[in-house]
N, C-alpha and C. Protein backbone atom coordinates (compact mmCIF):
# COMPACT_ATOMS: atom_id res chain seq x y z
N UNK A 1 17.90 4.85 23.53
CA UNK A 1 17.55 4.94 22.13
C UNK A 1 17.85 3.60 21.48
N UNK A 2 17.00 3.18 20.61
CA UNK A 2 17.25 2.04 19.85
C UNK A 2 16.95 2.46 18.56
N UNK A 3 17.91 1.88 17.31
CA UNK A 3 17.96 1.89 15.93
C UNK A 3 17.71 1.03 15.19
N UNK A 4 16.64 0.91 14.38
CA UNK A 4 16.21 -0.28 13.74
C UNK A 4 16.14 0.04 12.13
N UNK A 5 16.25 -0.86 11.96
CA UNK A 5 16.14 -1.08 10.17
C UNK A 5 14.84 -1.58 9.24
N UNK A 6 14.64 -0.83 8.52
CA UNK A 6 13.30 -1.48 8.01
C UNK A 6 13.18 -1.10 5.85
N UNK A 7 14.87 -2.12 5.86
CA UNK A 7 15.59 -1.64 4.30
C UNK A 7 14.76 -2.69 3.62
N UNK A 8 15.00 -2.62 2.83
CA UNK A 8 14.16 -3.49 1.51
C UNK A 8 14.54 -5.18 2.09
N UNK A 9 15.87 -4.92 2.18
CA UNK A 9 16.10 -6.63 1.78
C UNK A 9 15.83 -7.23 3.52
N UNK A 10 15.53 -6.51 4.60
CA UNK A 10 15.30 -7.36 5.09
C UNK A 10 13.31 -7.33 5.67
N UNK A 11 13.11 -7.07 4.69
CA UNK A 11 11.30 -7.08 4.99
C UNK A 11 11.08 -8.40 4.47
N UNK A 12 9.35 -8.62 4.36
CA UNK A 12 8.67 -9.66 4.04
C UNK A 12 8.05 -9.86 2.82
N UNK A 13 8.67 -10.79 1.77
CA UNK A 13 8.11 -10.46 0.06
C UNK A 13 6.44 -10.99 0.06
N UNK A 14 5.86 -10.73 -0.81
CA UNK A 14 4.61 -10.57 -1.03
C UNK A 14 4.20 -11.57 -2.24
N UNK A 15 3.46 -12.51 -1.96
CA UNK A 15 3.66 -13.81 -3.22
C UNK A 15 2.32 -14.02 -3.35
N UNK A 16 0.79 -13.37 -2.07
CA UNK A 16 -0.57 -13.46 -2.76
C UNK A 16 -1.35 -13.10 -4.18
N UNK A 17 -1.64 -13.40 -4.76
CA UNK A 17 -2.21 -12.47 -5.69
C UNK A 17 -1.78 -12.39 -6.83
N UNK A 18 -0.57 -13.74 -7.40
CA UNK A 18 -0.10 -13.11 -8.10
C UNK A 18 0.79 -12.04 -8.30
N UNK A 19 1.60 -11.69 -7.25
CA UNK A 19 1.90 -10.19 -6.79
C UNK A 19 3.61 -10.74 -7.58
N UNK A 20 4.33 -9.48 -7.78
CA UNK A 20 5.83 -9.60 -8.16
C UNK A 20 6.72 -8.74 -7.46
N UNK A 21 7.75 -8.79 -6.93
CA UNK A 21 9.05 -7.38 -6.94
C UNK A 21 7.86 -6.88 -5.63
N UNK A 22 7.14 -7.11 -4.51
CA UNK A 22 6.80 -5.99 -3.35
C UNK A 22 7.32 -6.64 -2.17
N UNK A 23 7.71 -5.79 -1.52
CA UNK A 23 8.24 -6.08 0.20
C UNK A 23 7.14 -5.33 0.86
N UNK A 24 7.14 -5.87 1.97
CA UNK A 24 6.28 -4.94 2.87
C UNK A 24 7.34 -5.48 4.59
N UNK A 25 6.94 -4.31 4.99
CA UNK A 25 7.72 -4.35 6.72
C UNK A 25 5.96 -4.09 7.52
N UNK A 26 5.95 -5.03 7.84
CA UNK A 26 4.65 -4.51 9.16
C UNK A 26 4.77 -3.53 9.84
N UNK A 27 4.50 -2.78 10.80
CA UNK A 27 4.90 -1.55 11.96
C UNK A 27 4.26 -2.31 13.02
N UNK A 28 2.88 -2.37 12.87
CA UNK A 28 1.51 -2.36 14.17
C UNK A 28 1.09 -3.70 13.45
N UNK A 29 0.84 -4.11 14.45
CA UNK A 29 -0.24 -5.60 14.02
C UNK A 29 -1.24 -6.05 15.32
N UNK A 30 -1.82 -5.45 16.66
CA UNK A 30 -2.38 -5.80 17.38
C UNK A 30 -3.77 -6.79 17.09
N UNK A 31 -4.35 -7.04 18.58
CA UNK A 31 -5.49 -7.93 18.06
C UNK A 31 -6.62 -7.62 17.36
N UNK A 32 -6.88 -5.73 17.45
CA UNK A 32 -8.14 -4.98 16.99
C UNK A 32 -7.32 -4.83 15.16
N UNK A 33 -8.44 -5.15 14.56
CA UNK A 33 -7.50 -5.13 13.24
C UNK A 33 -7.34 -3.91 12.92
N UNK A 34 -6.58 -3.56 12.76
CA UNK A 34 -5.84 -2.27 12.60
C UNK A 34 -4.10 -2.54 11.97
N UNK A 35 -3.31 -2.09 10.70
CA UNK A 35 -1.88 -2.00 11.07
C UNK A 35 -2.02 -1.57 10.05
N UNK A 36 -0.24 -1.12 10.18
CA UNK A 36 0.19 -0.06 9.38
C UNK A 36 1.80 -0.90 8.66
N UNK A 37 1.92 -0.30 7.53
CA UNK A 37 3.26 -1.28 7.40
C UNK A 37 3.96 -0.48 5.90
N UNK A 38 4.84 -0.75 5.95
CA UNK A 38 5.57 0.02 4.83
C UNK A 38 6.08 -0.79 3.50
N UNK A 39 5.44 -0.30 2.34
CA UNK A 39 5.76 -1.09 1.32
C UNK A 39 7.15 -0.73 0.19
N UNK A 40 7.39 -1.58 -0.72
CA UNK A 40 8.45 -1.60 -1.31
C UNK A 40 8.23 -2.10 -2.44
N UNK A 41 7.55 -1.34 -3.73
CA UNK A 41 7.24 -1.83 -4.62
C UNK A 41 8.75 -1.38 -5.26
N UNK A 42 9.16 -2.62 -6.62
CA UNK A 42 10.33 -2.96 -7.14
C UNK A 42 9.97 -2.34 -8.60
N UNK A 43 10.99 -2.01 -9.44
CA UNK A 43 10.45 -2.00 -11.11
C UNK A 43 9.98 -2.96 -11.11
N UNK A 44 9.03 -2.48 -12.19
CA UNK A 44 8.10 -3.58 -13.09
C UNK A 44 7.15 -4.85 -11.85
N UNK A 45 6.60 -4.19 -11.22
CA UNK A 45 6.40 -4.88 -9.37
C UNK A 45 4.35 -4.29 -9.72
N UNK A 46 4.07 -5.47 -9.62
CA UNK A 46 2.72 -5.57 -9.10
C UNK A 46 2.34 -6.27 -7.96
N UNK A 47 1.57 -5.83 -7.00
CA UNK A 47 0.44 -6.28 -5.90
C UNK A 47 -0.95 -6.79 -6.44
N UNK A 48 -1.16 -7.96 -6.70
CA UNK A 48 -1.87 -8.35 -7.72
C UNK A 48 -3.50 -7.98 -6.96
N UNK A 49 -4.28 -8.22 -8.05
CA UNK A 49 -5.89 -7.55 -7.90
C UNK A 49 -6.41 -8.34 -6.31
N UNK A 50 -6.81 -8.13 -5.53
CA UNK A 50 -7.26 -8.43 -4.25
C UNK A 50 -8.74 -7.93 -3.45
N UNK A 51 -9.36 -8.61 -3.30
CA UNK A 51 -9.86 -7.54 -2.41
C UNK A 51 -9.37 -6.68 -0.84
N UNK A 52 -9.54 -5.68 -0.65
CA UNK A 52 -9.61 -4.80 0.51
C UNK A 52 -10.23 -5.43 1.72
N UNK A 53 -9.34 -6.55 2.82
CA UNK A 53 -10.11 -6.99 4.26
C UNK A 53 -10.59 -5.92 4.92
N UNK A 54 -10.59 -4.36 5.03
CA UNK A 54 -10.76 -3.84 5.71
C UNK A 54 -10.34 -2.37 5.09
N UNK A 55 -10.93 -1.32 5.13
CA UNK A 55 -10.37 -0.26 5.05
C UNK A 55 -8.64 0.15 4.81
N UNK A 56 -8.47 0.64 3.58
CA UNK A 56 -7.10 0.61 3.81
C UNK A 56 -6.73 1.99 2.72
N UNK A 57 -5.43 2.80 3.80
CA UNK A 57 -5.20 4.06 3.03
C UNK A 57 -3.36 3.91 2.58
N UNK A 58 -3.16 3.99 1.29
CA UNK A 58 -1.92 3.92 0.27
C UNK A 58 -1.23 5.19 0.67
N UNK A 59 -0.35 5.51 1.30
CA UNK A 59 0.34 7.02 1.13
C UNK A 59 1.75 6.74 0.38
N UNK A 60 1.87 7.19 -0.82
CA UNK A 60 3.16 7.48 -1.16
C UNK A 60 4.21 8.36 -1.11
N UNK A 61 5.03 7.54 -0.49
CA UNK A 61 6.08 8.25 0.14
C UNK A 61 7.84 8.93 -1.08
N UNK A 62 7.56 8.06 -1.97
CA UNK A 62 8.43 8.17 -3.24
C UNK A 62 8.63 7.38 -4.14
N UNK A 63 8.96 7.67 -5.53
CA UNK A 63 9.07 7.09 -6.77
C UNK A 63 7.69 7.30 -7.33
N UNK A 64 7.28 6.46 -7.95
CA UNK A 64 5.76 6.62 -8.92
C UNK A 64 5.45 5.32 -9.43
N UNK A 65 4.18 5.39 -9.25
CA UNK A 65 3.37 4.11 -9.73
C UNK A 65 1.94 4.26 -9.95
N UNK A 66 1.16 3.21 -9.79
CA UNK A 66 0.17 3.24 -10.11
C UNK A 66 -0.83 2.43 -9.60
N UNK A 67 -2.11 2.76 -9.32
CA UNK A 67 -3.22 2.10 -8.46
C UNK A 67 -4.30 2.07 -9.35
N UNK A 68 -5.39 1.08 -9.15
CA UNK A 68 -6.70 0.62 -10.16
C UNK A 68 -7.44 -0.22 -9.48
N UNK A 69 -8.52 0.13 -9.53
CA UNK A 69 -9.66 -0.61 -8.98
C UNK A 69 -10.02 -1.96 -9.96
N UNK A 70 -10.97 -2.85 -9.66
CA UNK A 70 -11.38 -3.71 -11.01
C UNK A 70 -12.49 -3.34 -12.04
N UNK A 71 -11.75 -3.40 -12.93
CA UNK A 71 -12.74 -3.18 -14.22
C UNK A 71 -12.47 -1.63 -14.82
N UNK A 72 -11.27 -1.26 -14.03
CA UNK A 72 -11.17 0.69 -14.50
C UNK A 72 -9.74 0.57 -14.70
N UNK A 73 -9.47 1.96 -15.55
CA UNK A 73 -8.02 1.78 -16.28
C UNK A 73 -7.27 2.47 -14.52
N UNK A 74 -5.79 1.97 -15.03
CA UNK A 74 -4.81 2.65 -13.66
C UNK A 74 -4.78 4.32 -14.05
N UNK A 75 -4.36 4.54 -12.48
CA UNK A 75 -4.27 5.77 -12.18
C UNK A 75 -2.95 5.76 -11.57
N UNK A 76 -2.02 7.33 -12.42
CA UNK A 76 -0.82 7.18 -11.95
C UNK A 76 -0.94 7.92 -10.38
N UNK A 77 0.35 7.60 -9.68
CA UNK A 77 0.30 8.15 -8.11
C UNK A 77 2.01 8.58 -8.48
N UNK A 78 1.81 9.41 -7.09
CA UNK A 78 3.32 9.81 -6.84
C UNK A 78 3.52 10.53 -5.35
N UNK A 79 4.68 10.72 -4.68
CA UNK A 79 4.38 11.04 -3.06
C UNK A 79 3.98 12.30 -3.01
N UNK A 80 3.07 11.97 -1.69
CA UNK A 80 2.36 13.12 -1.19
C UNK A 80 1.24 12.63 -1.97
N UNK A 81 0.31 11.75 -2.57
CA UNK A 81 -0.61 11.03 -2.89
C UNK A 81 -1.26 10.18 -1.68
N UNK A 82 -2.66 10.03 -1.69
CA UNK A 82 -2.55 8.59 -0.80
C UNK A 82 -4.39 8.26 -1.28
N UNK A 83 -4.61 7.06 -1.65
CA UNK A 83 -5.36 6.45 -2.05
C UNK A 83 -6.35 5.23 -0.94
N UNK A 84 -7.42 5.41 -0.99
CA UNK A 84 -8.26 4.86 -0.16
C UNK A 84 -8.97 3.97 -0.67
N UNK A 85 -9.00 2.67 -0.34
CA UNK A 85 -10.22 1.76 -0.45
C UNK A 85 -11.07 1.09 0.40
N UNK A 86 -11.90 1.32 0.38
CA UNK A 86 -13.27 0.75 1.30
C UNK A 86 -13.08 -0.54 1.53
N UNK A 87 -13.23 -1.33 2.33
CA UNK A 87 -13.41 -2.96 2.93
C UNK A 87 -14.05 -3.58 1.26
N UNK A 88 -13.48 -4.33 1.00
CA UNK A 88 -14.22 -5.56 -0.25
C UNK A 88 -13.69 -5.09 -1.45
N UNK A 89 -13.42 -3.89 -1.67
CA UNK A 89 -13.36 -3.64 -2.76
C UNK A 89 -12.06 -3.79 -3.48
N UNK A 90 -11.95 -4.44 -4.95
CA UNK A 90 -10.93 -5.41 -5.40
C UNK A 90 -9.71 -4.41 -5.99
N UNK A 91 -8.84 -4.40 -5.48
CA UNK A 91 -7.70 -3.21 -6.65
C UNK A 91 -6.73 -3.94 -6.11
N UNK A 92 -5.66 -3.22 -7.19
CA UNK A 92 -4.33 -3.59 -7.31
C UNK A 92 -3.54 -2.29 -7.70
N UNK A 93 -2.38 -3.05 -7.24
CA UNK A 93 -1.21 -1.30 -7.49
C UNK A 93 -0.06 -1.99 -8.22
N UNK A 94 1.37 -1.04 -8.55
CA UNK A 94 1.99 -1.40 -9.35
C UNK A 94 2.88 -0.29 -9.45
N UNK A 95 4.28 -0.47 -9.93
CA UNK A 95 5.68 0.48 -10.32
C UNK A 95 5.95 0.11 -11.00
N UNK A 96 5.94 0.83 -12.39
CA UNK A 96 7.27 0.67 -13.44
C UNK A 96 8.67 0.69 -13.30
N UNK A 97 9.28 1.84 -12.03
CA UNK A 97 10.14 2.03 -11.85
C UNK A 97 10.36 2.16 -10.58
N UNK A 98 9.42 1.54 -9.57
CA UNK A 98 9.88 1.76 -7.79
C UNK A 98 9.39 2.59 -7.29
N UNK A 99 8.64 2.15 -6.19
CA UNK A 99 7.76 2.95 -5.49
C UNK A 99 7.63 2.64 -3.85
N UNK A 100 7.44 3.16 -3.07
CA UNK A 100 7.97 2.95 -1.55
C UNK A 100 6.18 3.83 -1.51
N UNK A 101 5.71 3.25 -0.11
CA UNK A 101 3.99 4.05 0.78
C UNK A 101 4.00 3.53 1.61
N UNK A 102 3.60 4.41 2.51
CA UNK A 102 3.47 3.23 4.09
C UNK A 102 1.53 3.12 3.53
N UNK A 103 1.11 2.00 4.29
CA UNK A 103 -0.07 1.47 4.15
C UNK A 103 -0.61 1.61 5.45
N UNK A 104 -1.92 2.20 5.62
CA UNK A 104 -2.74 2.01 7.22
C UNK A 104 -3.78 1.09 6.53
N UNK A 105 -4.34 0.09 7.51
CA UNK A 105 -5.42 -0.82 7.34
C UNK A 105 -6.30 -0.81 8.31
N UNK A 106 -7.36 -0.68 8.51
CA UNK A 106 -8.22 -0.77 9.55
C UNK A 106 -9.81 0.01 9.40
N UNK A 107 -10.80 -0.63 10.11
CA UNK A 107 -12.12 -0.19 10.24
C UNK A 107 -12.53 0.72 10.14
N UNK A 108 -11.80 1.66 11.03
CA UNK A 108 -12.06 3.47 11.61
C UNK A 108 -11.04 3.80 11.25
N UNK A 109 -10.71 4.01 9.85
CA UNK A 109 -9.44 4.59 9.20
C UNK A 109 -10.64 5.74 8.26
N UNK A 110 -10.71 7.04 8.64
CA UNK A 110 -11.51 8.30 7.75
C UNK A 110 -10.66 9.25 7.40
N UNK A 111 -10.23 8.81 5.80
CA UNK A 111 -9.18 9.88 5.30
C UNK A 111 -9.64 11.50 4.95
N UNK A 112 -11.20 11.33 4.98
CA UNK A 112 -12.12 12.77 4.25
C UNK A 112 -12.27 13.56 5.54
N UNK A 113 -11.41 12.99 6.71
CA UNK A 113 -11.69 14.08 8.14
C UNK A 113 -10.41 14.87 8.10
N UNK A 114 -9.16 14.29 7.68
CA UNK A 114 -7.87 14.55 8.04
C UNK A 114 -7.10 14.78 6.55
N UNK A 115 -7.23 14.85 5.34
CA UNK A 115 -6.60 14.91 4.23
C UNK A 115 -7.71 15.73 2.96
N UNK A 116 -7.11 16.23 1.98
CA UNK A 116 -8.11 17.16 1.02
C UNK A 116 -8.21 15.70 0.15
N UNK A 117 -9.42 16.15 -0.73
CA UNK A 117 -9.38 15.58 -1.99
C UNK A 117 -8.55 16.18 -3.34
N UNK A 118 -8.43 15.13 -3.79
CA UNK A 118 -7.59 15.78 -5.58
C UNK A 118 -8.59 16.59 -6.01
């Protein structure tokens, strides 16, 4: 058995975009693009507007925040949420008060086979 750590302070801060207050820990990173990685949004913590390289699904795991596409008002989230964006398409997320989701990224990521809609 091996025990690993994957706490806030020792992940990787997030400085694209304009971004403030997010950690992220990678999990998976192989050569087929595909990975998964766990985020750490901080109070008052934005992931600034970006586009989507690839398919990518938001699951929140705890606290509350908020996700928005460009040009549309935010939408609050909270765990047991998880939010999908298509390859290209530009959004950004955000915590007032701290928010933790693991993130999947990849091509053949189909959340409408395996999860309900709101």
């Amino acid at each position: 058995m091996k025990i690993f750590s994957f706490k806030q302070t020792s992940g990787k801060s997030i400085q694209k975009f304009n971004s403030q207050n997010v950690t992220i820990h990678p999990l998976l990173k192989p050569d087929d693009p595909f990975q998964i990685g766990y985020f750490y949004l901080e109070a008052n913590s934005v992931l600034g507007m970006h586009p989507a390289m690839c398919d990518q699904l938001l699951m929140i795991t705890s606290g509350r925040g908020w996700v928005r596409i460009e040009g549309e008002e935010k939408i609050e989230v909270e765990p047991g949420m998880a939010i999908f964006w298509q390859e290209g398409e530009m959004h950004e997320s955000g915590s007032d008060h701290g928010m933790t989701a693991i993130v999947a990224e990849g091509s053949k990521l189909d959340p409408e086979r395996y999860l309900n809609h709101n």
